[in-house]
Every structure is written in structure tokens, then in C-alpha cells.
PDB file of N, CA and C in Angstrom:
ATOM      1  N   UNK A   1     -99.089 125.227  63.955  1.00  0.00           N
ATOM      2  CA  UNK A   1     -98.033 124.544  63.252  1.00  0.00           C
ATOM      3  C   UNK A   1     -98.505 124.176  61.840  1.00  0.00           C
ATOM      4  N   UNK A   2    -100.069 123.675  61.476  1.00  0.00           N
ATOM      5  CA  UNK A   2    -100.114 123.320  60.159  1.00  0.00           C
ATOM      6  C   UNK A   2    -100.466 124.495  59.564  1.00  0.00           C
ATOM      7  N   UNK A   3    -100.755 125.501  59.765  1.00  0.00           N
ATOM      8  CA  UNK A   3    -100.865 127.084  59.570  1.00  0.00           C
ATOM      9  C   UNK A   3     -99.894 127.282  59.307  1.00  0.00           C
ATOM     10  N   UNK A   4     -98.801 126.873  59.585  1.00  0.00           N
ATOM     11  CA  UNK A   4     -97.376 127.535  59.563  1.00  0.00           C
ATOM     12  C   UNK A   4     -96.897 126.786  58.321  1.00  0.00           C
ATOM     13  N   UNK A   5     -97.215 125.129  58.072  1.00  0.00           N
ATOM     14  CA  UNK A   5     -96.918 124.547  56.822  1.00  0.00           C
ATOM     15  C   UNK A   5     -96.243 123.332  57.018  1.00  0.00           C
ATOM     16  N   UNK A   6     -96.236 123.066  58.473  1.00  0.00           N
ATOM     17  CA  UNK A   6     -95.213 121.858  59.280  1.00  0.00           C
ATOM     18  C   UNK A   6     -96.291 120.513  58.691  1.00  0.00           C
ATOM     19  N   UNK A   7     -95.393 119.770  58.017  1.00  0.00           N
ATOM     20  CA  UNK A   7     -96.257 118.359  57.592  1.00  0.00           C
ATOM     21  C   UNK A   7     -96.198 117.149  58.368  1.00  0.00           C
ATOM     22  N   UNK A   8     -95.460 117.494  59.735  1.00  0.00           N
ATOM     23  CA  UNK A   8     -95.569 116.697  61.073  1.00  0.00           C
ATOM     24  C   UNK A   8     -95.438 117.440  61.705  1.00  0.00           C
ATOM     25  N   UNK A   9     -96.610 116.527  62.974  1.00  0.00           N
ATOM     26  CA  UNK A   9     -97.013 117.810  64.048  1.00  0.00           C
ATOM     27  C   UNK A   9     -97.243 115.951  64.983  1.00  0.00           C
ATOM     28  N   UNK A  10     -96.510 116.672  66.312  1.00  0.00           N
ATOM     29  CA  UNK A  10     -96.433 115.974  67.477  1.00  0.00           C
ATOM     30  C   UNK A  10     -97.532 116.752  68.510  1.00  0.00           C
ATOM     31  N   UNK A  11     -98.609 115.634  68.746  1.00  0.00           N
ATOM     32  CA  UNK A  11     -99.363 116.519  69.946  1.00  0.00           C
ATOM     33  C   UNK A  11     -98.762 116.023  70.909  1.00  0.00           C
ATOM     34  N   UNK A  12     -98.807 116.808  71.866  1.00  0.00           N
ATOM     35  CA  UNK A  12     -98.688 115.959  73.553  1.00  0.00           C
ATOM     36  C   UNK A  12     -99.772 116.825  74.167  1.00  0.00           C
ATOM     37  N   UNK A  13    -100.620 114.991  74.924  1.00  0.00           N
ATOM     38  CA  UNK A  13    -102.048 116.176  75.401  1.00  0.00           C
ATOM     39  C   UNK A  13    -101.470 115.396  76.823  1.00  0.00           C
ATOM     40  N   UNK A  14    -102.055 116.871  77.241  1.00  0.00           N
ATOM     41  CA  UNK A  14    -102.192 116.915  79.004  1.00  0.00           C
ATOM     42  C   UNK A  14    -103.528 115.780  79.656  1.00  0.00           C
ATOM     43  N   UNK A  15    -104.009 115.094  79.239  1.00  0.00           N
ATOM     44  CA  UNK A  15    -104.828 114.050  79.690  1.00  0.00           C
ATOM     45  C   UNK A  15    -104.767 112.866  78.504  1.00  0.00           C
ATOM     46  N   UNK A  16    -105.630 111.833  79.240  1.00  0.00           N
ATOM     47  CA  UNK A  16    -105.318 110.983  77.833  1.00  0.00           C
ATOM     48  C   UNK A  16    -106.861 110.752  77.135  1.00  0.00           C
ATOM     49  N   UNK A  17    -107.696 111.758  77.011  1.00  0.00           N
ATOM     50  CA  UNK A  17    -108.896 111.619  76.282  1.00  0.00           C
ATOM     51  C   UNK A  17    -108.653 113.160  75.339  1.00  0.00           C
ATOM     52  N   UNK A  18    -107.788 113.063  75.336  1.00  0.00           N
ATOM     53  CA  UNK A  18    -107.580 114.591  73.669  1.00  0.00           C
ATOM     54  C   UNK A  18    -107.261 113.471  72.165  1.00  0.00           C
ATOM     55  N   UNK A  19    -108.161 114.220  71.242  1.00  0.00           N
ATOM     56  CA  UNK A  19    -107.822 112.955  70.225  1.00  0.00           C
ATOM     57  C   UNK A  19    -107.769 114.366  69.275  1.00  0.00           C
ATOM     58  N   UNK A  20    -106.863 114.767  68.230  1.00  0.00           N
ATOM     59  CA  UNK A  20    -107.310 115.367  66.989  1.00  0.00           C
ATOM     60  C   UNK A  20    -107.255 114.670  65.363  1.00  0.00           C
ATOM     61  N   UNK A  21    -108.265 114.756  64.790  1.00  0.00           N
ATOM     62  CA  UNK A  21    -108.355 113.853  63.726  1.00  0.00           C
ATOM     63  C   UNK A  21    -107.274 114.293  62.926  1.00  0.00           C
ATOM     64  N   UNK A  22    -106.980 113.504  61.736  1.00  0.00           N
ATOM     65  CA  UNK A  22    -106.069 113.484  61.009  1.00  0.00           C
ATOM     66  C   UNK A  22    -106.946 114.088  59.769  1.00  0.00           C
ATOM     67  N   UNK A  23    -107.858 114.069  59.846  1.00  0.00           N
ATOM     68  CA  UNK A  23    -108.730 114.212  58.301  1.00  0.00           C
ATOM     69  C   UNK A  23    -109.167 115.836  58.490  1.00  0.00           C
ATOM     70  N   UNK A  24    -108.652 116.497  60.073  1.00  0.00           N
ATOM     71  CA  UNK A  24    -108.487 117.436  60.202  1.00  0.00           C
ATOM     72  C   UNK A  24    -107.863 118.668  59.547  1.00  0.00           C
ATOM     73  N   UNK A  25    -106.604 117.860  59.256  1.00  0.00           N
ATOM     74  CA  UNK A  25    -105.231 118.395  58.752  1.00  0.00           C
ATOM     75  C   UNK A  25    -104.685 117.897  57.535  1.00  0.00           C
ATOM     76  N   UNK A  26    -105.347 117.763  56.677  1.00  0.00           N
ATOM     77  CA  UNK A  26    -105.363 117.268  55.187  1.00  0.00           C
ATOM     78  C   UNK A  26    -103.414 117.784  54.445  1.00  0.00           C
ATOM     79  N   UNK A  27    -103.105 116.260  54.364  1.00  0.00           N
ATOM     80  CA  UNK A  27    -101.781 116.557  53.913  1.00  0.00           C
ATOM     81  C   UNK A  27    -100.436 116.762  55.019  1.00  0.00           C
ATOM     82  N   UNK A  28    -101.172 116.160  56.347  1.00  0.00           N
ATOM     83  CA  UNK A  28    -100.334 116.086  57.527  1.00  0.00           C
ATOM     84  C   UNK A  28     -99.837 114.979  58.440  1.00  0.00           C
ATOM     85  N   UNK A  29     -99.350 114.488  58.953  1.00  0.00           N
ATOM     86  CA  UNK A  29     -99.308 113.217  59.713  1.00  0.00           C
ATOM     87  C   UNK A  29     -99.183 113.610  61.221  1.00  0.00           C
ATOM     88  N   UNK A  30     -99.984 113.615  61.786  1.00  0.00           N
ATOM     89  CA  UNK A  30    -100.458 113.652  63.363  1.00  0.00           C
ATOM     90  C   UNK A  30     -99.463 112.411  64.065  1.00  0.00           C
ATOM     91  N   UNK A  31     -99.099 113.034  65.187  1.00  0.00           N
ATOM     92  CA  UNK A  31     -98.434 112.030  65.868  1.00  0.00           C
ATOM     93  C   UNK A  31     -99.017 112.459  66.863  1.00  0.00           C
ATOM     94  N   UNK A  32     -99.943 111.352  68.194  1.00  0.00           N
ATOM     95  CA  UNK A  32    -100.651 111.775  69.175  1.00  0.00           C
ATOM     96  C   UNK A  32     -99.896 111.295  70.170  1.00  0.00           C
ATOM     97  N   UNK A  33     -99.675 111.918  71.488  1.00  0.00           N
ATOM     98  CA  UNK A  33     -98.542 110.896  72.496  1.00  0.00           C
ATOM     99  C   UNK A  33     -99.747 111.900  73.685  1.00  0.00           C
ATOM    100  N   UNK A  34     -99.991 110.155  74.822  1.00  0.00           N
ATOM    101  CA  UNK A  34    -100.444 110.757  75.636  1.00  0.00           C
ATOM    102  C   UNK A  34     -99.926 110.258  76.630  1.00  0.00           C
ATOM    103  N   UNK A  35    -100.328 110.901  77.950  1.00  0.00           N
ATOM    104  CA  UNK A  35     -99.432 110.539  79.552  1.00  0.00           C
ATOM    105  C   UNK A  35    -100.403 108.863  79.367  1.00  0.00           C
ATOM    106  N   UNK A  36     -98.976 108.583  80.382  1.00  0.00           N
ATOM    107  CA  UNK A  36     -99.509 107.156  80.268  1.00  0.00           C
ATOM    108  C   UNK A  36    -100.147 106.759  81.514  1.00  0.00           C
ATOM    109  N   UNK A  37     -99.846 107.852  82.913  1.00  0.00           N
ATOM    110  CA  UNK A  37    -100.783 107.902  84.045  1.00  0.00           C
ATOM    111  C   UNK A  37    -101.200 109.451  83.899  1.00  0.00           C
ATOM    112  N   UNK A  38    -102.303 109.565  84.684  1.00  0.00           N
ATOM    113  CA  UNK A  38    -103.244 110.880  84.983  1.00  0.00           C
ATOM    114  C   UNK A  38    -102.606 111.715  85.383  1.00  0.00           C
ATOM    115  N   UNK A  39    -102.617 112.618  84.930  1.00  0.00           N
ATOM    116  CA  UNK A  39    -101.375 114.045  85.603  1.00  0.00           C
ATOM    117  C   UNK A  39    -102.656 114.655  86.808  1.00  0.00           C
ATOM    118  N   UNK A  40    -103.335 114.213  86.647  1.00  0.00           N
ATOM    119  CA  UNK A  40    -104.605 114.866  87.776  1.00  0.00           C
ATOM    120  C   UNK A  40    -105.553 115.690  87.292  1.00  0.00           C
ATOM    121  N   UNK A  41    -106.529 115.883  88.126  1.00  0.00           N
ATOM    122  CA  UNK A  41    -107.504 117.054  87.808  1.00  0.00           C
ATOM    123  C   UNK A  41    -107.188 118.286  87.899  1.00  0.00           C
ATOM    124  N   UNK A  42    -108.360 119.112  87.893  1.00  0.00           N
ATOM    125  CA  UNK A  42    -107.898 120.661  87.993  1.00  0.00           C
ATOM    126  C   UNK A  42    -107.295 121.205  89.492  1.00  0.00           C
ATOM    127  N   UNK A  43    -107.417 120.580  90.725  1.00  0.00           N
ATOM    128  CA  UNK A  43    -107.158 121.014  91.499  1.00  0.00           C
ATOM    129  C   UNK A  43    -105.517 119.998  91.607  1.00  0.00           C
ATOM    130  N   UNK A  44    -105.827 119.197  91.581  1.00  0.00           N
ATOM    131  CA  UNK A  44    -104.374 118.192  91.893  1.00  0.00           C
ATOM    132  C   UNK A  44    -103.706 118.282  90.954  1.00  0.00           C
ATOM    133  N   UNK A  45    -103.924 118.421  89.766  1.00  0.00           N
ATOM    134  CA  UNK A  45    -102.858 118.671  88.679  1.00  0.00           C
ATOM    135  C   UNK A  45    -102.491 119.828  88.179  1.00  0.00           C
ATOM    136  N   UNK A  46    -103.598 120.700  87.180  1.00  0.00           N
ATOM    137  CA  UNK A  46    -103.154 121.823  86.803  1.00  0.00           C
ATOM    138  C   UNK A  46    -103.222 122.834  87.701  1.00  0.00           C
ATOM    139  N   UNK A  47    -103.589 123.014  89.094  1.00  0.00           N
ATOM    140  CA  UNK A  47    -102.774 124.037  89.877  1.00  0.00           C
ATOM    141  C   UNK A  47    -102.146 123.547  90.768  1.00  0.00           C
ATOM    142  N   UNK A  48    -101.544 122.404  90.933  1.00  0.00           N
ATOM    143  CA  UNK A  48    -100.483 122.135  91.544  1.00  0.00           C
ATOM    144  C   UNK A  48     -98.990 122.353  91.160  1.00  0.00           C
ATOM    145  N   UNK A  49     -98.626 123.223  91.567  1.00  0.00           N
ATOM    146  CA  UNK A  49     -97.148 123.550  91.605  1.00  0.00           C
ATOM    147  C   UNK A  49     -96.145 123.166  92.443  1.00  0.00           C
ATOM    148  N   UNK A  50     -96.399 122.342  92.965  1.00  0.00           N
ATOM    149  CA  UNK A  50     -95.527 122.335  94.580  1.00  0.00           C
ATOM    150  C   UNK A  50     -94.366 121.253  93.568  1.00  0.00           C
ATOM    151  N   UNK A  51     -93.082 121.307  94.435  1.00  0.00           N
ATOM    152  CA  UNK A  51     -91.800 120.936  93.526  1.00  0.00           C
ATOM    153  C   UNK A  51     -92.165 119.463  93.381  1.00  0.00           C
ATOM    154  N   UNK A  52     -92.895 119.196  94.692  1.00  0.00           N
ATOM    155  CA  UNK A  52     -92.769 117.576  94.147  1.00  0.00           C
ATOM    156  C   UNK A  52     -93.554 116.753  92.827  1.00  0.00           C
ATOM    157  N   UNK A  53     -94.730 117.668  92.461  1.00  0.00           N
ATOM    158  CA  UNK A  53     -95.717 117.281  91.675  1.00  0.00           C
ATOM    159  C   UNK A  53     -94.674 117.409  90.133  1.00  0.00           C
ATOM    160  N   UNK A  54     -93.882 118.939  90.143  1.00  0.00           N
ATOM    161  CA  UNK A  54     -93.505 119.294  89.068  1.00  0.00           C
ATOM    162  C   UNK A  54     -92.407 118.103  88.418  1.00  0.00           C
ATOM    163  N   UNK A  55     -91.350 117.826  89.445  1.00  0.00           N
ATOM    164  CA  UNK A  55     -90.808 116.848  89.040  1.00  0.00           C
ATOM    165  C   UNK A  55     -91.051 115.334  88.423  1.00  0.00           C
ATOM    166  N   UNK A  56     -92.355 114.985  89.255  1.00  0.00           N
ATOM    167  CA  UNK A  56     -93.029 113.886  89.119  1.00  0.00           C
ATOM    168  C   UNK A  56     -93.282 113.925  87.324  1.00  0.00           C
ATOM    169  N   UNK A  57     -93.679 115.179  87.326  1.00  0.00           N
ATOM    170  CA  UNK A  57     -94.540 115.376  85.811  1.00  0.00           C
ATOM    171  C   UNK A  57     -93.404 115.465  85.028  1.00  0.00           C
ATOM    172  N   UNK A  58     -92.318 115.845  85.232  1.00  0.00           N
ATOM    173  CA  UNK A  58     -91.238 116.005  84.477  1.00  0.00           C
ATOM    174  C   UNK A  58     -90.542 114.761  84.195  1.00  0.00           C
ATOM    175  N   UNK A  59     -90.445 113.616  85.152  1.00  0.00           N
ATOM    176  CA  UNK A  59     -89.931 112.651  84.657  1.00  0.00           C
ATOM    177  C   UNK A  59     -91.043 111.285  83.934  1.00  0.00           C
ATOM    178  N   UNK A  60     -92.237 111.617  84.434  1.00  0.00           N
ATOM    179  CA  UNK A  60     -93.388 111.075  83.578  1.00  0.00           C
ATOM    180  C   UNK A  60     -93.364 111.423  81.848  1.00  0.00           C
ATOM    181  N   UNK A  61     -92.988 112.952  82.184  1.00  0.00           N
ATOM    182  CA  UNK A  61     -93.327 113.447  80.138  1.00  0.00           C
ATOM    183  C   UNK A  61     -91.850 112.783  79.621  1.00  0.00           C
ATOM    184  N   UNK A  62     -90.196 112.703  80.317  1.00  0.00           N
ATOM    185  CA  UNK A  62     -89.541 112.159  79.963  1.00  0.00           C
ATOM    186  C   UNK A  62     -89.715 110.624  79.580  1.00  0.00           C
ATOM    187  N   UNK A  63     -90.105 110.316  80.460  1.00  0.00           N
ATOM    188  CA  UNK A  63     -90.400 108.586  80.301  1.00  0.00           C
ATOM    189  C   UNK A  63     -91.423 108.127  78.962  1.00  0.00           C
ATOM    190  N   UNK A  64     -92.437 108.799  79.016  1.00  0.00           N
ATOM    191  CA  UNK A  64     -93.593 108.661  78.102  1.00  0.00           C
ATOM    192  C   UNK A  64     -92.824 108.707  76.129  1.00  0.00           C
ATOM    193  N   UNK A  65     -92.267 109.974  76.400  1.00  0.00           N
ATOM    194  CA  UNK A  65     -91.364 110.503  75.334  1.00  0.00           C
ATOM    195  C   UNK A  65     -90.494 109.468  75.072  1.00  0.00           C
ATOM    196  N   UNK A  66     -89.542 108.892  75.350  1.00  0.00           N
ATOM    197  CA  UNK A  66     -88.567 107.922  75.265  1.00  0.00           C
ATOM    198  C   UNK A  66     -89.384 106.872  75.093  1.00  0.00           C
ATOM    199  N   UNK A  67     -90.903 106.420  75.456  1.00  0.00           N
ATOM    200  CA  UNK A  67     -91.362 105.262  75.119  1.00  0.00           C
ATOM    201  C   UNK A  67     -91.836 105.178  73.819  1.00  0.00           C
ATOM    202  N   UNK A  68     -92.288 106.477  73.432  1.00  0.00           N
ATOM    203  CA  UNK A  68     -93.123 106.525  72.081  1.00  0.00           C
ATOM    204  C   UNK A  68     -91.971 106.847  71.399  1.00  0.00           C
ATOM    205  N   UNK A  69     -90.824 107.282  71.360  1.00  0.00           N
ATOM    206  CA  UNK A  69     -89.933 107.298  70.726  1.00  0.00           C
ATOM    207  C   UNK A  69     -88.819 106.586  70.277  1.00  0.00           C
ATOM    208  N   UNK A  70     -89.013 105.259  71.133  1.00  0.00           N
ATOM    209  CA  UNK A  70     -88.385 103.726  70.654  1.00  0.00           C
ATOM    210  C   UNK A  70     -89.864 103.510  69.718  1.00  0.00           C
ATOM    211  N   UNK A  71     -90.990 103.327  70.517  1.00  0.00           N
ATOM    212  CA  UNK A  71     -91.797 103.080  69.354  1.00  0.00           C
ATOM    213  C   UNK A  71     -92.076 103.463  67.860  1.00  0.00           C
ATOM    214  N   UNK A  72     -91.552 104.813  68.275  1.00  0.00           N
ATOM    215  CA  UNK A  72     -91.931 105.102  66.186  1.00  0.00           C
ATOM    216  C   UNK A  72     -90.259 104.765  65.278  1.00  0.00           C
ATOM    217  N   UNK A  73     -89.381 104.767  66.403  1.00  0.00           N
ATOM    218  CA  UNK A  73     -88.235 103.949  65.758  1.00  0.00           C
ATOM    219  C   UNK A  73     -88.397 102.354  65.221  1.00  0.00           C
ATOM    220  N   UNK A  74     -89.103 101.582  66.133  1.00  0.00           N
ATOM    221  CA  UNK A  74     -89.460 100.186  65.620  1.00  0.00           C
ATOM    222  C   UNK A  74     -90.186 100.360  64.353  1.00  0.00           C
ATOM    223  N   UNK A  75     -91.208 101.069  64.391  1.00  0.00           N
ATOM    224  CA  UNK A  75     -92.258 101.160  63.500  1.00  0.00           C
ATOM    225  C   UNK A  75     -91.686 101.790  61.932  1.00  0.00           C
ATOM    226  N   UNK A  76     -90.771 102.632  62.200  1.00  0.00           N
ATOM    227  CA  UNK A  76     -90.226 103.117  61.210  1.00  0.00           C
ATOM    228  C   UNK A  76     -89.430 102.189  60.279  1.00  0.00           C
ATOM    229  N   UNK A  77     -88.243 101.136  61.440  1.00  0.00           N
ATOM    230  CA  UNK A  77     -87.521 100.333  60.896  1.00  0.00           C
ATOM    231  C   UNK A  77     -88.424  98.992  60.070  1.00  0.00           C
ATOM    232  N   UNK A  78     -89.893  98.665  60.792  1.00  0.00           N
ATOM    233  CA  UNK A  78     -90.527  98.120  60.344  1.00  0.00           C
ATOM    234  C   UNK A  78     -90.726  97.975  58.616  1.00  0.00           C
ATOM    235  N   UNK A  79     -91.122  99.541  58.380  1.00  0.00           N
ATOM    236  CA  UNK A  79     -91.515 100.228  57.000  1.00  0.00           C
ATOM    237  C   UNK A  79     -90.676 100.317  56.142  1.00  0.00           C
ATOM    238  N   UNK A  80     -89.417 100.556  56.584  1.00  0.00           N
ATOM    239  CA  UNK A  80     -88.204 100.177  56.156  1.00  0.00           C
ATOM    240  C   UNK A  80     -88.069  99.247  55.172  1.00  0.00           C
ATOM    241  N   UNK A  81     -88.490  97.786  55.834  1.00  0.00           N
ATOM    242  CA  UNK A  81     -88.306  96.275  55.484  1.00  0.00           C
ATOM    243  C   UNK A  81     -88.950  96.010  53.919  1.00  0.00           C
TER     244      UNK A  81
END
């Protein structure tokens, strides 16, 4: 994406110990959003497919999303002021 020229870039990491620096991407604003519980390890998470896990994860990345996304609305209206 910053290859491409995008001057915001939303990560979403699959655990919550992924960090990418900002001083990385010179001239970009990083937005980092991580799960707010453990999606699991390699055996319980990333090869688990079974419907119930998928859904679980699906309404976790919904929930997470809608949280950080009132948040950068506050924060925005903040900057606003």
C-alpha cells in the first residue's frame, strides 16, 4: 500500500504483538488495530476452520473494528476543537 502511494494505511494484525513503526513509512500515518482477545495459536487458530471458530472470529474483527472506529472518531472530533 505505501508502494502504491496510500498516505493511510490501516494494519489489522492477526495477534496482538505485531507493531510496524511509523518511521518506517516516512510521510505516512499508520493506523495499528489489534484483536482485543487471542484468535489462538497455530493449531487452535490459524488452522482452525471449523464454522464455529470462523464466526467467532468474524464477529470479534467486527466488534474490534467498530471499537477503534468510534475511537478515531472521538479522537478526530477531539483535533477538531
Amino acid at each position: 500500500m505505501y508502494v502504491a502511494g496510500y498516505e493511510t494505511i490501516i494494519v489489522v494484525y492477526l495477534n496482538q504483538h505485531g507493531f510496524y513503526h511509523p518511521d518506517s513509512f516516512p510521510g505516512c500515518t499508520l493506523i495499528n488495530l489489534y484483536p482485543s482477545e487471542t484468535l489462538g495459536d497455530f493449531r487452535t487458530g490459524t488452522l482452525n476452520f471449523s464454522a464455529k471458530k470462523i464466526e467467532s472470529m468474524i464477529r470479534q474483527g467486527y466488534a474490534d473494528t467498530i471499537k477503534a472506529t468510534d475511537y478515531l472518531e472521538e479522537l478526530r472530533a477531539l483535533i477538531a476543537k
